[in-house]
Structure formats: C-alpha cells, structure tokens
Protein backbone atom coordinates (compact mmCIF):
# COMPACT_ATOMS: atom_id res chain seq x y z
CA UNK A 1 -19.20 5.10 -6.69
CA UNK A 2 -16.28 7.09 -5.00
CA UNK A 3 -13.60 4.56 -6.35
CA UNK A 4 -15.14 5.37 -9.77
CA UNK A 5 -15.14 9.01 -9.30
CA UNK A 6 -11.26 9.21 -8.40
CA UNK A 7 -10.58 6.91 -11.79
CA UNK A 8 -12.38 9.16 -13.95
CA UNK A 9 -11.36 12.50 -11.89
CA UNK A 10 -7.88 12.00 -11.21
CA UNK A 11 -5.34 12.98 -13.91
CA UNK A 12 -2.71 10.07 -15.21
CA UNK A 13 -3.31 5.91 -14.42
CA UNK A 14 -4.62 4.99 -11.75
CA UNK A 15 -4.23 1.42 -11.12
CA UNK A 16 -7.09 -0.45 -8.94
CA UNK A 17 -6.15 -3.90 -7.04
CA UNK A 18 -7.89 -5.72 -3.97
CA UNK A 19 -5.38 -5.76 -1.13
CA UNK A 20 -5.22 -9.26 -0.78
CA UNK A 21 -4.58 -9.36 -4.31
CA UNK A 22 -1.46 -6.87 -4.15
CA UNK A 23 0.21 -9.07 -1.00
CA UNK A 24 -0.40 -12.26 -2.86
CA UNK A 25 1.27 -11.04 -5.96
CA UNK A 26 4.03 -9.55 -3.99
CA UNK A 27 5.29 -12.70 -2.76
CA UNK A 28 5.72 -14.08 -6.23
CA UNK A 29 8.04 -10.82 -6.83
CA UNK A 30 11.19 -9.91 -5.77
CA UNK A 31 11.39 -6.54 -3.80
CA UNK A 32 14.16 -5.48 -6.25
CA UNK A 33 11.80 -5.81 -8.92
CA UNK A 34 8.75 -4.17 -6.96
CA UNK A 35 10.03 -0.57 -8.37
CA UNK A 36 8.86 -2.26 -11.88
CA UNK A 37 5.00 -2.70 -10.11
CA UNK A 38 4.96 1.15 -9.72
CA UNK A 39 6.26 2.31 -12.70
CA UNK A 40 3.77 4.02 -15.21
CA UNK A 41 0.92 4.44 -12.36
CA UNK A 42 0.26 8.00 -10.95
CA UNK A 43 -2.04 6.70 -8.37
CA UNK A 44 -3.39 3.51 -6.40
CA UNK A 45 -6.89 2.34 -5.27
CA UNK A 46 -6.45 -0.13 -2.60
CA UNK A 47 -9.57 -1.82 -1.87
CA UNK A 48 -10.34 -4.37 1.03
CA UNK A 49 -7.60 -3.03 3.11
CA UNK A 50 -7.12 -5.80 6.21
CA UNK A 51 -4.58 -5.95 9.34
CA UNK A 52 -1.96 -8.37 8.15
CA UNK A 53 -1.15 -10.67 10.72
CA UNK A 54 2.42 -12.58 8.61
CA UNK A 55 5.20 -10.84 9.16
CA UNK A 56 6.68 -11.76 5.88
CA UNK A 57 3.17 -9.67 3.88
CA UNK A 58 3.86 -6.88 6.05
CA UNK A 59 7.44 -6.90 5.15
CA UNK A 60 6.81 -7.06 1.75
CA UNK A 61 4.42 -4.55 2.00
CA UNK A 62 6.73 -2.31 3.86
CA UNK A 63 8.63 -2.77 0.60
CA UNK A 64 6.05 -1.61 -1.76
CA UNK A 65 5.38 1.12 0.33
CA UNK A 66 9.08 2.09 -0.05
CA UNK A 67 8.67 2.07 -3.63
CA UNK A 68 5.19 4.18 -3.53
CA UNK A 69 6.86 6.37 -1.81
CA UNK A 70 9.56 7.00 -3.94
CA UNK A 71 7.46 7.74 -6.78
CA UNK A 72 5.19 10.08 -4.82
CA UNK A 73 2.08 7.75 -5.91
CA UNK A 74 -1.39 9.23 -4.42
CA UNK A 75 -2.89 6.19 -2.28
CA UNK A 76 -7.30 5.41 -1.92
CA UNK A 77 -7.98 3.01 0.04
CA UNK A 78 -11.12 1.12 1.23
CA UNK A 79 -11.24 -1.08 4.15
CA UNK A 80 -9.15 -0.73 7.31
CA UNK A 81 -6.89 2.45 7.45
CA UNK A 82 -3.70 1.90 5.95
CA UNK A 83 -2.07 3.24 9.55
CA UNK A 84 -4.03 0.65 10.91
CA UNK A 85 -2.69 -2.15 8.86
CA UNK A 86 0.23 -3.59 10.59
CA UNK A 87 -1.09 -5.97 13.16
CA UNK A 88 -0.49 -8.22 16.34
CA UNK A 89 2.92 -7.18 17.72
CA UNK A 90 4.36 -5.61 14.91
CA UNK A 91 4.58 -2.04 16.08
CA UNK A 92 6.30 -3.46 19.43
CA UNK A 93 8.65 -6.02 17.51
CA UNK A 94 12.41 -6.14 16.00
CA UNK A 95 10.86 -4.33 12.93
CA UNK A 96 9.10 -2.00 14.54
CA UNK A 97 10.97 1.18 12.88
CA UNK A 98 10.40 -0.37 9.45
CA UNK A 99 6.76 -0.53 10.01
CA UNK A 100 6.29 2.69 11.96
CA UNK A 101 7.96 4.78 8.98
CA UNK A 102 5.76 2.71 6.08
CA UNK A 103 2.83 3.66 8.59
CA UNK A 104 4.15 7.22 8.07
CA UNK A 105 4.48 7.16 4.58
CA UNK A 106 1.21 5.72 4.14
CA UNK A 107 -0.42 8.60 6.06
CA UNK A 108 1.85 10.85 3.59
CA UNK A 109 0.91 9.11 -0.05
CA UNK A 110 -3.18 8.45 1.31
CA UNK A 111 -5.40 11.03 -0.92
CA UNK A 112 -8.49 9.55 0.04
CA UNK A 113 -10.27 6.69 2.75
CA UNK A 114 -13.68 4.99 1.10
C-alpha cells in the first residue's frame, strides 16, 4: 500500500524493481552503460532490499549508485536499509571507501524506508 502511494503521489516515473532483480540485471550490463538504466526515471522503488555478500554485486551496485546519484534520483526501499546493505567484510576491505561513500549517497538519494 505505501509502494503504491509513492507511484501515484510522486511527480515524474518512478520505476519499481525487486533488488535481486536490479543486481542480476546489472551483471548483464556494462557500468558504462548503467547511466542508460537511469535515464528517464525521477525516482526508484527498491523492494526486497538484502545484504549482498559477492563482492562483484556490491561493486556493481556501488556503480549504479554512482549513477543515481548523479541524476539526483529519490530512492524507496523495502527490506534491509540500504546503509545496511554492504555485507561481510566489505566496510573493513580494499574497497572500503567505495562502499562507505555509496552507503553515503544512499542515505542522501533514500526518500522513504517501507
């Protein structure tokens, strides 16, 4: 019911996508062409949020949040917090700063938690 109110309340397109469904289609992407996945969307419901355990998904996702970012695209999410969703070692590993600034961007673009 709250996913349906921010579709019909929220001015522009808002796109809707399972999170599992978003990293599995990002791996069939390039990140160059990830700008391309944004484009035309003024916001993003991201439901099923889960800690992602590969590095190469959270990488990628680091990437789309790059791209989110950019744009200024208004995040929903349902599920685990998105500053939540880099798991296992990540935060203490080589890519830490990557994942600590998509973490930050995240909390920046996130409109709403379901």
């Amino acid at each position: 019911a709250e996913i349906e109110r921010v579709i019909a309340e929220e001015p522009g397109t808002i796109s809707v996508d399972t999170f599992d469904g978003i990293v599995k289609h990002l791996a069939t992407v390039h990140p160059s062409r990830y700008v391309d996945l944004v484009r035309g969307i003024d916001g993003a419901v991201i439901r099923d949020v889960r800690v992602l355990a590969d590095e190469n998904e959270a990488l990628r996702f680091v990437a789309l949040v790059d791209r989110l970012y950019d744009a200024q695209i208004r995040i929903w999410a349902s599920g685990t917090a998105l500053d939540d969703v880099f798991g296992g070692d990540m935060l203490t590993g080589g890519y830490r700063k990557k994942y600590l600034r998509a973490v930050s961007r995240l909390n920046a673009l996130t409109a709403g938690q379901f």
